[in-house]
Structures are given as structure tokens and as C-alpha cells.
N, C-alpha and C. Protein backbone atom coordinates (compact mmCIF):
# COMPACT_ATOMS: atom_id res chain seq x y z
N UNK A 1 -32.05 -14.11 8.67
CA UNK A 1 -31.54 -14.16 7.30
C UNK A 1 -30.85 -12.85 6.92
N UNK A 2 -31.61 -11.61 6.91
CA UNK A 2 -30.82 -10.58 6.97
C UNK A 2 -29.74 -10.56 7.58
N UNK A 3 -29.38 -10.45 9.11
CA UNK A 3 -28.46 -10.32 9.85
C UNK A 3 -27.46 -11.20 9.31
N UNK A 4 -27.90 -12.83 8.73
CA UNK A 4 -26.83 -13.43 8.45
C UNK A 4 -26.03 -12.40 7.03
N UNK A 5 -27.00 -12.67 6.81
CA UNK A 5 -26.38 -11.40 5.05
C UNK A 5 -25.50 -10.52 5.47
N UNK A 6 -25.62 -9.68 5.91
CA UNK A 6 -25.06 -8.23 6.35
C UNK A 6 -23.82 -8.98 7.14
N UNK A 7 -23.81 -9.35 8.35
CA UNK A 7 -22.49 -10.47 8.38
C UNK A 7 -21.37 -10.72 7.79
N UNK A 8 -22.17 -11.48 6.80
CA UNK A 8 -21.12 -11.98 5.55
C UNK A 8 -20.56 -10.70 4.41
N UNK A 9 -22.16 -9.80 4.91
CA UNK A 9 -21.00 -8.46 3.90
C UNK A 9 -20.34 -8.30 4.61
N UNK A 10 -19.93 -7.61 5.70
CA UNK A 10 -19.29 -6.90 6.46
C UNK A 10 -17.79 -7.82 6.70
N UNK A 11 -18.08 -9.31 6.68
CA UNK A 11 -16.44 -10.22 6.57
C UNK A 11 -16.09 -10.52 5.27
N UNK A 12 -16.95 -9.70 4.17
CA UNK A 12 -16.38 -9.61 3.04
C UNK A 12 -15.25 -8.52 2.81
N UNK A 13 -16.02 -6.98 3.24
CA UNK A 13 -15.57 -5.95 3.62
C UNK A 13 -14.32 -5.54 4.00
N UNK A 14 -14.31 -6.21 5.61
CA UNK A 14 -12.96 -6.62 5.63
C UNK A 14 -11.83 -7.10 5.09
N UNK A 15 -12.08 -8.33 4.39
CA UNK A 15 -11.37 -8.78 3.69
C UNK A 15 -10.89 -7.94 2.78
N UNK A 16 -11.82 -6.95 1.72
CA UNK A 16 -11.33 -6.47 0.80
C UNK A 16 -10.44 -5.41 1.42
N UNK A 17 -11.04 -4.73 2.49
CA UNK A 17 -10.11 -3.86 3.33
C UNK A 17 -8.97 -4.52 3.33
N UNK A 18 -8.62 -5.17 3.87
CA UNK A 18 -7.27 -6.18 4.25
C UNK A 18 -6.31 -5.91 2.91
N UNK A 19 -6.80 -6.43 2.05
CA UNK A 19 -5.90 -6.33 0.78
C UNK A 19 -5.88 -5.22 0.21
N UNK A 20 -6.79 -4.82 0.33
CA UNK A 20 -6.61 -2.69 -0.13
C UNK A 20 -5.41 -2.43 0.36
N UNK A 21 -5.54 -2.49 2.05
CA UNK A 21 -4.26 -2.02 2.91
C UNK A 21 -2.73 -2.68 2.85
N UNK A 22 -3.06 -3.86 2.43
CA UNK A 22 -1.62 -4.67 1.95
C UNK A 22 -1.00 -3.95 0.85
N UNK A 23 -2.00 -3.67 -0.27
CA UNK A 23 -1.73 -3.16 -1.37
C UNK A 23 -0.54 -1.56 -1.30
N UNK A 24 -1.32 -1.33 -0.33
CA UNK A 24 -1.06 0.48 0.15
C UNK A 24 0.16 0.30 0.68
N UNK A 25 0.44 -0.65 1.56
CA UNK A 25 1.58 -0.45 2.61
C UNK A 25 2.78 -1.13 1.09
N UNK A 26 2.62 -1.86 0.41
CA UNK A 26 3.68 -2.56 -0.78
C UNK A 26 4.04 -0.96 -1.29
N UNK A 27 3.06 -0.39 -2.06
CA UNK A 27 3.04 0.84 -2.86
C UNK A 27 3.85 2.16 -1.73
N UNK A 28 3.89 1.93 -0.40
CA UNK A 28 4.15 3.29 -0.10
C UNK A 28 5.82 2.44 0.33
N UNK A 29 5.97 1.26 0.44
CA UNK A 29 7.20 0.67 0.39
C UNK A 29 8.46 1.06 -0.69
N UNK A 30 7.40 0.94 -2.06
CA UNK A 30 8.09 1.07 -3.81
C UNK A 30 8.46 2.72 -3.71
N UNK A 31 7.23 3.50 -3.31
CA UNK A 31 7.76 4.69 -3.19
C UNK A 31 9.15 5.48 -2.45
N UNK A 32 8.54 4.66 -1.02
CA UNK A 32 10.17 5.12 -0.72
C UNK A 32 11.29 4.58 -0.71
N UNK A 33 11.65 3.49 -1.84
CA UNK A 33 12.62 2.97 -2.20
C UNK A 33 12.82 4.28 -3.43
N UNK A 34 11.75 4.50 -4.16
CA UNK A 34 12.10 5.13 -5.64
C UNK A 34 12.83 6.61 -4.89
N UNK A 35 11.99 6.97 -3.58
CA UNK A 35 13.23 8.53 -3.22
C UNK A 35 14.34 8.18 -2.85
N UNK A 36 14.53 6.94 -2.27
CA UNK A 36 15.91 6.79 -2.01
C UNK A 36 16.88 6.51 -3.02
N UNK A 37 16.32 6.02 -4.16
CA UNK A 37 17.23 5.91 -5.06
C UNK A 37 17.36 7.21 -5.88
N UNK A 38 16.67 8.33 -6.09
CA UNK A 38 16.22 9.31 -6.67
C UNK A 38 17.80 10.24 -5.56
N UNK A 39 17.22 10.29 -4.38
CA UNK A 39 18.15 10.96 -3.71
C UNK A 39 19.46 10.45 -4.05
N UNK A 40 19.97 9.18 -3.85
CA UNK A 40 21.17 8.81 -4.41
C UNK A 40 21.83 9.05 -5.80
N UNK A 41 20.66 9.25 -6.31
CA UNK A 41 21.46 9.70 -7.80
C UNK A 41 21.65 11.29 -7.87
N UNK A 42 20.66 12.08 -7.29
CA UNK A 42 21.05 13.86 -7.22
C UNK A 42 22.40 13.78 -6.40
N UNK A 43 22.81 13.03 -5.22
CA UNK A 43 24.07 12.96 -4.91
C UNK A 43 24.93 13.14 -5.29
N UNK A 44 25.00 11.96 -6.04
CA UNK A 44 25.93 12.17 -7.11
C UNK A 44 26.46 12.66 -8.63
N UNK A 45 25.04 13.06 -8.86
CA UNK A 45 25.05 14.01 -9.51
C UNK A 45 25.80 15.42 -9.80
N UNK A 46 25.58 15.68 -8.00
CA UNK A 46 25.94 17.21 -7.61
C UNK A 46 27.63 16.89 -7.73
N UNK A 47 27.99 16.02 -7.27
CA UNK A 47 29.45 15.45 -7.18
C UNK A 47 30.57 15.63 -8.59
N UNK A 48 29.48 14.99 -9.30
CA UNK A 48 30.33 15.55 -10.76
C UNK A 48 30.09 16.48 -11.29
């Protein structure tokens, strides 16, 4: 009974891991879209 318990935490665990890390990899995606657009605008910035 224990062992089953602990089990089911541990493929809970995961799971939440799983989507933590989905979460992380979206967010570090948004980020480096926001420098690339950030860089594109000091570009042209400097230009005018």
C-alpha cells in the first residue's frame, strides 16, 4: 500500500515536472523573441 502510494506520488511528480518544464521552455521562447525585437528596435534607433 505504501509503495503503491509513493508510486503514484512520484508519477504525479513527474507530471507536474513535465509542465513546469513546458512552461519554462514557452517563457524562455517569449524571452528571446522580446531581445530580438528589443535588438531590432536599438537598430534602428541608432540609424536615425
Amino acid at each position: 500500500m505504501v509503495i503503491q502510494k509513493l508510486q503514484q506520488n512520484n508519477e504525479d511528480l513527474e507530471g507536474l515536472i513535465q509542465e513546469k518544464n513546458a512552461t519554462i521552455a514557452n517563457l524562455i521562447k517569449e524571452v528571446k523573441q522580446l531581445n530580438i525585437n528589443v535588438r531590432g528596435k536599438t537598430k534602428k534607433n541608432k540609424r536615425a
